[in-house]
PDB file of N, CA and C in Angstrom:
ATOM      1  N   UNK A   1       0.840  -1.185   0.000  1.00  0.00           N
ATOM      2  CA  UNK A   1       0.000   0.000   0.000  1.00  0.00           C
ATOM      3  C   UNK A   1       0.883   1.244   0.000  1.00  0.00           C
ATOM      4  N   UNK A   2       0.582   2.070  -0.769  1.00  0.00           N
ATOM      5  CA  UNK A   2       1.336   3.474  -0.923  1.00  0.00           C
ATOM      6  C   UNK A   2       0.881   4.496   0.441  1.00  0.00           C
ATOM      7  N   UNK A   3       2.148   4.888   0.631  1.00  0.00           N
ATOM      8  CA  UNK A   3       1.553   6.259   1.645  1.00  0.00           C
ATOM      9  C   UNK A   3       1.286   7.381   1.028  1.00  0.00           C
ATOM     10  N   UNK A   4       0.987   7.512   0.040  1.00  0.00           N
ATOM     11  CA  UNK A   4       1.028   9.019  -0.668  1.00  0.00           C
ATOM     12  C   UNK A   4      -0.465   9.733  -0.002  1.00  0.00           C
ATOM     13  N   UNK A   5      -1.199   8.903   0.482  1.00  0.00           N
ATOM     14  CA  UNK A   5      -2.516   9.685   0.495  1.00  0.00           C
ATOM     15  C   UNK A   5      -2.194  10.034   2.187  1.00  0.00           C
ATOM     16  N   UNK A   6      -1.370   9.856   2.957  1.00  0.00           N
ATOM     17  CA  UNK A   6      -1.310   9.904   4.417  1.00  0.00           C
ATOM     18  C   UNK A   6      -0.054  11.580   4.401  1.00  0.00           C
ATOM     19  N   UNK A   7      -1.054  12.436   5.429  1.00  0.00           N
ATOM     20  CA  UNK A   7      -0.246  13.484   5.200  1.00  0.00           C
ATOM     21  C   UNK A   7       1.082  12.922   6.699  1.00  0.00           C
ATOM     22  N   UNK A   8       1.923  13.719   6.408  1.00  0.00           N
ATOM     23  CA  UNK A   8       3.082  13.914   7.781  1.00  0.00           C
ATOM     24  C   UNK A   8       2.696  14.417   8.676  1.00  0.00           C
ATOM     25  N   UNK A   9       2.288  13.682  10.030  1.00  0.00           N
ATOM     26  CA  UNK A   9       2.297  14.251  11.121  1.00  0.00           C
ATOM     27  C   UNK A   9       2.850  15.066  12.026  1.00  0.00           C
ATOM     28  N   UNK A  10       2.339  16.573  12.293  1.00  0.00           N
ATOM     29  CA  UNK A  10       3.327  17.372  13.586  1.00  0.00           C
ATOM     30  C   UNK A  10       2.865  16.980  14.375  1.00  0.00           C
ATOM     31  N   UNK A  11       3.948  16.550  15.531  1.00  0.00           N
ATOM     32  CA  UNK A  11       3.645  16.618  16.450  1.00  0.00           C
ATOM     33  C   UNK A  11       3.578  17.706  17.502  1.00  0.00           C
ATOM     34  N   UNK A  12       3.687  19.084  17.021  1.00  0.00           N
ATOM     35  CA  UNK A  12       3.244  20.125  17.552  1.00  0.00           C
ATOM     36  C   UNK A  12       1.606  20.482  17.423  1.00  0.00           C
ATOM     37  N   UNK A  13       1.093  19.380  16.894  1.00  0.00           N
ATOM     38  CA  UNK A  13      -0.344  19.538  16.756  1.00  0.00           C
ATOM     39  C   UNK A  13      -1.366  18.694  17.574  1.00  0.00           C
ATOM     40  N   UNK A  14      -0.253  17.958  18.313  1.00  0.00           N
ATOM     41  CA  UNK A  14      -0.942  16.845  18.867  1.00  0.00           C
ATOM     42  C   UNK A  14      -0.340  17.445  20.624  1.00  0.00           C
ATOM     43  N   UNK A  15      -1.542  18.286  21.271  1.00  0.00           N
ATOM     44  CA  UNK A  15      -1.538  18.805  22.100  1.00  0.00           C
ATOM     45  C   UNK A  15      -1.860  18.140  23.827  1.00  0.00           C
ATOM     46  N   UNK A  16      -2.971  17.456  23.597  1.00  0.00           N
ATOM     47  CA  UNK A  16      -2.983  16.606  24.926  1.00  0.00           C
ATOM     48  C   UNK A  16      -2.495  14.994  24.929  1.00  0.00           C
ATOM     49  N   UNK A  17      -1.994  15.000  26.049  1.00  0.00           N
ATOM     50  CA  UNK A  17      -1.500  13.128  25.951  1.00  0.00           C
ATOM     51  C   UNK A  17      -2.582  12.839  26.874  1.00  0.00           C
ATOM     52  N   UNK A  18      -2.234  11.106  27.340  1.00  0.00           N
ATOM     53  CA  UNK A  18      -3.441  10.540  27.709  1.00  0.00           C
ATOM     54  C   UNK A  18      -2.650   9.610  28.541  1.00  0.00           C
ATOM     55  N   UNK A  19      -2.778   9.729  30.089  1.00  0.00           N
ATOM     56  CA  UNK A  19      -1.965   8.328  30.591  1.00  0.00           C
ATOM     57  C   UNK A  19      -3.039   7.439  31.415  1.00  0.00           C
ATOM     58  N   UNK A  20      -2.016   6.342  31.468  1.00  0.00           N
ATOM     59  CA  UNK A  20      -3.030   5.606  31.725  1.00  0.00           C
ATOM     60  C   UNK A  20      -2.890   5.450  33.450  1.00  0.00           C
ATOM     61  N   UNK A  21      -1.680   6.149  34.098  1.00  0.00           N
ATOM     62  CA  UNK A  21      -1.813   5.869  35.341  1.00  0.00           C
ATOM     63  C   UNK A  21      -1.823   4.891  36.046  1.00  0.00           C
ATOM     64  N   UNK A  22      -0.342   4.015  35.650  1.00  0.00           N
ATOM     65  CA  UNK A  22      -0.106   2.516  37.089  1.00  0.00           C
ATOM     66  C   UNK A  22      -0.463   3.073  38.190  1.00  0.00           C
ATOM     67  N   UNK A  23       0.636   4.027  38.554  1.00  0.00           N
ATOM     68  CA  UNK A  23       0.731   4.401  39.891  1.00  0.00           C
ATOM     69  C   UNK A  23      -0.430   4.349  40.725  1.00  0.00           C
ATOM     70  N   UNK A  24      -1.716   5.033  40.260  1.00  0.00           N
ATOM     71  CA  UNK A  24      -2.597   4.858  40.804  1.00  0.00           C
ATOM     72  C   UNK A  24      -3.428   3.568  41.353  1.00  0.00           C
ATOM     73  N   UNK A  25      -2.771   2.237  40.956  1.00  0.00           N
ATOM     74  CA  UNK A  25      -3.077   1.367  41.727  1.00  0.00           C
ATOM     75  C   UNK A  25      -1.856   0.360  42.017  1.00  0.00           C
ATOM     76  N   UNK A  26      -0.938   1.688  42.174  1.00  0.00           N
ATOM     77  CA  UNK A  26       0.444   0.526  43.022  1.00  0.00           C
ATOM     78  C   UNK A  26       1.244  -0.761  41.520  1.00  0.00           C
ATOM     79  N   UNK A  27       0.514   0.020  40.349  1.00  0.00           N
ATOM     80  CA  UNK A  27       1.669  -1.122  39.609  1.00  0.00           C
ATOM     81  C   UNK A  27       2.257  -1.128  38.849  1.00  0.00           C
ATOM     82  N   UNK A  28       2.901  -0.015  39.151  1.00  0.00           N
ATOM     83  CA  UNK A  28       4.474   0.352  38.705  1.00  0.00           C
ATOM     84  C   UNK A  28       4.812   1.331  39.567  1.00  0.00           C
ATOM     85  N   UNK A  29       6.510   1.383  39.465  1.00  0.00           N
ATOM     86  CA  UNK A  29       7.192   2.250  39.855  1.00  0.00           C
ATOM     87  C   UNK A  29       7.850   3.213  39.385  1.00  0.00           C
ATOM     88  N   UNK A  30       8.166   2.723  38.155  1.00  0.00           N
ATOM     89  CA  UNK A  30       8.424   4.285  37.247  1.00  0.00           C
ATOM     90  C   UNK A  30       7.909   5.181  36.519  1.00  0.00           C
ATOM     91  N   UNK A  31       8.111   6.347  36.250  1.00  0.00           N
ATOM     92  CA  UNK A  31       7.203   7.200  35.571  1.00  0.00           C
ATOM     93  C   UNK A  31       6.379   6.397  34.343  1.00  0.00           C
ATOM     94  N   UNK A  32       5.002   6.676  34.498  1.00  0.00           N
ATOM     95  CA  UNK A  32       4.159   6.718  33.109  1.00  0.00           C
ATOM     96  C   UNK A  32       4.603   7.375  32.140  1.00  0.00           C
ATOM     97  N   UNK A  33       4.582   6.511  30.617  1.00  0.00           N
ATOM     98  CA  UNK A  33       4.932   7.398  29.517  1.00  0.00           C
ATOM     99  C   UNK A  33       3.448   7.374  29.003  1.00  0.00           C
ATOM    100  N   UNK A  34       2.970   8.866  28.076  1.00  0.00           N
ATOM    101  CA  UNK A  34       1.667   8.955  27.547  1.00  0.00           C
ATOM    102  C   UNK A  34       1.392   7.668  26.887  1.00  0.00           C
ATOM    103  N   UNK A  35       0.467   7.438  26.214  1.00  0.00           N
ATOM    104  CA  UNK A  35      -0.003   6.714  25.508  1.00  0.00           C
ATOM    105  C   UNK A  35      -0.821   6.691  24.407  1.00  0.00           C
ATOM    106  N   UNK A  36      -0.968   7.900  24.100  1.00  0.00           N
ATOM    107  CA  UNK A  36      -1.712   8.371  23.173  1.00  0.00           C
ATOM    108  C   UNK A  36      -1.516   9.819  22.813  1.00  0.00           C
ATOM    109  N   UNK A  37      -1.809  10.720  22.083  1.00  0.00           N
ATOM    110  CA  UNK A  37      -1.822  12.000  21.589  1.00  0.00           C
ATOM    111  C   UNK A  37      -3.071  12.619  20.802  1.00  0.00           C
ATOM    112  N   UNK A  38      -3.314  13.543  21.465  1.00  0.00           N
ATOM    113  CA  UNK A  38      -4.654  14.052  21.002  1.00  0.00           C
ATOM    114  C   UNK A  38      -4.495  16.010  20.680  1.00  0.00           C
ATOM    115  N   UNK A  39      -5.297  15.974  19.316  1.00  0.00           N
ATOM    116  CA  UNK A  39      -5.340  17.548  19.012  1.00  0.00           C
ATOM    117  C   UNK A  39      -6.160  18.244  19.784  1.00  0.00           C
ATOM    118  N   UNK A  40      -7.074  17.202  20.524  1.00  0.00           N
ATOM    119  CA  UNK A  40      -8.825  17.693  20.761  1.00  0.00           C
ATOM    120  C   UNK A  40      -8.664  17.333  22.352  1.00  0.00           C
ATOM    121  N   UNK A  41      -8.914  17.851  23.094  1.00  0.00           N
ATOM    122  CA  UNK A  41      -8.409  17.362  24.586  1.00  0.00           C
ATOM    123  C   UNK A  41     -10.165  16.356  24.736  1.00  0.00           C
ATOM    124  N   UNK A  42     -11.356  17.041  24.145  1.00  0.00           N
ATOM    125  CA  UNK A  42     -12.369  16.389  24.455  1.00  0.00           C
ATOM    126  C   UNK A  42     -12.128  14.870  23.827  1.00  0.00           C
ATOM    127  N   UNK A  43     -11.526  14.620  22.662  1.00  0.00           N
ATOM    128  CA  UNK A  43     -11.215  13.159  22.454  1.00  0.00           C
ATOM    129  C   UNK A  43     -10.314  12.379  22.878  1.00  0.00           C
ATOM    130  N   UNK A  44      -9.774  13.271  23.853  1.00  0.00           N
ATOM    131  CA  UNK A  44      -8.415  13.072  24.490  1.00  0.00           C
ATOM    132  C   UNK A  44      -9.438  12.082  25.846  1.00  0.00           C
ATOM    133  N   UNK A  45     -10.355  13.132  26.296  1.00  0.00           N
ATOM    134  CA  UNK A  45     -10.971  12.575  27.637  1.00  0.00           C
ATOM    135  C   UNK A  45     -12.102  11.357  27.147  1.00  0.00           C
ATOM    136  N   UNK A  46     -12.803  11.603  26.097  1.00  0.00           N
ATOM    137  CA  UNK A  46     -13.303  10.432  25.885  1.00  0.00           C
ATOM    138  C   UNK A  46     -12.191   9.165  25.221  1.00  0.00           C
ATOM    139  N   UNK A  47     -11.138   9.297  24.897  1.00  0.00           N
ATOM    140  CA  UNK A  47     -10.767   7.855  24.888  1.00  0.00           C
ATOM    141  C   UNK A  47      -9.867   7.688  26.329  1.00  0.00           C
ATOM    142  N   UNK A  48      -9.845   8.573  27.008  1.00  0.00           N
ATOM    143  CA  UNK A  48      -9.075   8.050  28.306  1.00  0.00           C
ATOM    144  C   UNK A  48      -9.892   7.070  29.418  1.00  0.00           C
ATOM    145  N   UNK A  49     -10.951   7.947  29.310  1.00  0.00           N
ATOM    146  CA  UNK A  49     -12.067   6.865  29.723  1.00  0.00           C
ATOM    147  C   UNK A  49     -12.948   5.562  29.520  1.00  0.00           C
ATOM    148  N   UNK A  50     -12.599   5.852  28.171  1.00  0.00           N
ATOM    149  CA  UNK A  50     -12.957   4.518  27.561  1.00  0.00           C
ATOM    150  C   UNK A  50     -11.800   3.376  27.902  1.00  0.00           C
ATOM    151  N   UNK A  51     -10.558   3.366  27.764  1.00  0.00           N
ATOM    152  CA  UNK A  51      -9.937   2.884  28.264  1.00  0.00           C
ATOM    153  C   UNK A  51      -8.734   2.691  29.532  1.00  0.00           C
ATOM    154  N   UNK A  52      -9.502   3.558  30.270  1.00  0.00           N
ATOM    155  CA  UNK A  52      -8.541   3.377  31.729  1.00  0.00           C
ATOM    156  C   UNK A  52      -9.772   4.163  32.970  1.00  0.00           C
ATOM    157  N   UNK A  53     -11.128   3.615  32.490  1.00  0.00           N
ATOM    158  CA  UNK A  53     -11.813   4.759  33.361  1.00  0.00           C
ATOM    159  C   UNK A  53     -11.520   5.334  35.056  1.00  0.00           C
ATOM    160  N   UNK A  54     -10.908   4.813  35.436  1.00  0.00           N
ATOM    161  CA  UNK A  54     -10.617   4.881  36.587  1.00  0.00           C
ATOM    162  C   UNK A  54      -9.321   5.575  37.246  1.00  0.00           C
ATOM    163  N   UNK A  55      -8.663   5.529  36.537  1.00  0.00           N
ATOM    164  CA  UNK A  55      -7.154   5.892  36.204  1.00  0.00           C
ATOM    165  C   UNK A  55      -6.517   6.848  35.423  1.00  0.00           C
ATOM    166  N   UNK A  56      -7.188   6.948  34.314  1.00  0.00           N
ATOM    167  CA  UNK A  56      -6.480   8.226  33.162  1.00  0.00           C
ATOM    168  C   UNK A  56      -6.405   9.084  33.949  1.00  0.00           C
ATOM    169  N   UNK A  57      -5.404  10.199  32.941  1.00  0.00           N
ATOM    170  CA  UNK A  57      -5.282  11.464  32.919  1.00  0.00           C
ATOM    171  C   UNK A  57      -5.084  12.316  31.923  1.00  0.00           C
ATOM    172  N   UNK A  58      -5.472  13.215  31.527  1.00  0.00           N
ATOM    173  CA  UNK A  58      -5.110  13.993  30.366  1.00  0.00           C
ATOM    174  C   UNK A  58      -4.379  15.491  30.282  1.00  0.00           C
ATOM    175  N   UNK A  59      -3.555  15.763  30.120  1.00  0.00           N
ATOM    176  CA  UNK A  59      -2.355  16.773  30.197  1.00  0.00           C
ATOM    177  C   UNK A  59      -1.740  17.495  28.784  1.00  0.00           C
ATOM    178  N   UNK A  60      -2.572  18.929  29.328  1.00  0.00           N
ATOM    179  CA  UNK A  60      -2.095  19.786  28.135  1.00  0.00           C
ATOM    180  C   UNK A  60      -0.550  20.424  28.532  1.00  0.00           C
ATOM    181  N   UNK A  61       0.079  19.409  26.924  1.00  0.00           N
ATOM    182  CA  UNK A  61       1.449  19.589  26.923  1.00  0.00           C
ATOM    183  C   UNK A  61       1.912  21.055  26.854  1.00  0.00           C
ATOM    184  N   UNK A  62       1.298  22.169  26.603  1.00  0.00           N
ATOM    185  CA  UNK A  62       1.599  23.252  26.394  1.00  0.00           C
ATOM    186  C   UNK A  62       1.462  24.261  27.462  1.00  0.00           C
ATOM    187  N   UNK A  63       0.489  23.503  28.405  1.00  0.00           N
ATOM    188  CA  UNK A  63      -0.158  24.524  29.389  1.00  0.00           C
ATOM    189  C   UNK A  63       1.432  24.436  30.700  1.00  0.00           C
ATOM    190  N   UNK A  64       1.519  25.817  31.722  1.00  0.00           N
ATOM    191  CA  UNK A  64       2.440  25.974  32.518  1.00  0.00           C
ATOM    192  C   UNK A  64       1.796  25.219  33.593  1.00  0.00           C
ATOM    193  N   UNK A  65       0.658  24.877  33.499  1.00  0.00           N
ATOM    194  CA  UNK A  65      -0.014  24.145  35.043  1.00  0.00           C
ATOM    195  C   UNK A  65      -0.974  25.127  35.311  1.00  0.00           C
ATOM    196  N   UNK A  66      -1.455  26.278  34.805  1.00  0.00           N
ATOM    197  CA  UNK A  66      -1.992  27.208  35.365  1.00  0.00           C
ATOM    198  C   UNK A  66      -3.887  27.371  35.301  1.00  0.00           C
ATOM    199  N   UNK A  67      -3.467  26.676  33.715  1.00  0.00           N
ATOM    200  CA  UNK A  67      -4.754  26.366  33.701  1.00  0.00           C
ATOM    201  C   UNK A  67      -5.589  24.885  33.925  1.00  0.00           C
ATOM    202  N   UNK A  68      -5.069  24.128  34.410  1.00  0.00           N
ATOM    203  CA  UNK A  68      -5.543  22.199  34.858  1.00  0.00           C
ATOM    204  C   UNK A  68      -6.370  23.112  35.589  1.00  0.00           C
TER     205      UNK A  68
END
């Protein structure tokens, strides 16, 4: 299959990540890496929930903390 029809992804466009949060039930010990990347923070929160409802988190990579 050709990639010609698939544009190049920035990843300066892909603004919220999505973790899934061991820590929060004790199972792991090292930092969470995201797991996903989202332009849309609202599709960011509906697939975090869909798959980690209990646990996700979603974190705008751009924000200083000021606005969470």
């Amino acid at each position: 299959m050709s990639g010609r029809l698939f544009a190049v992804p920035d990843p300066a466009d892909y603004r919220f990540a999505v973790f899934c949060c061991s820590f929060k039930m004790d199972l792991g010990s090292t930092p969470d890496h995201s797991m996903v990347l989202f332009a849309d923070r609202a599709m960011a929160e509906r697939y975090g929930a869909w798959m980690w409802p209990s646990t996700y988190e979603v974190i705008d990579r751009l924000s200083k903390g000021d606005e969470q």
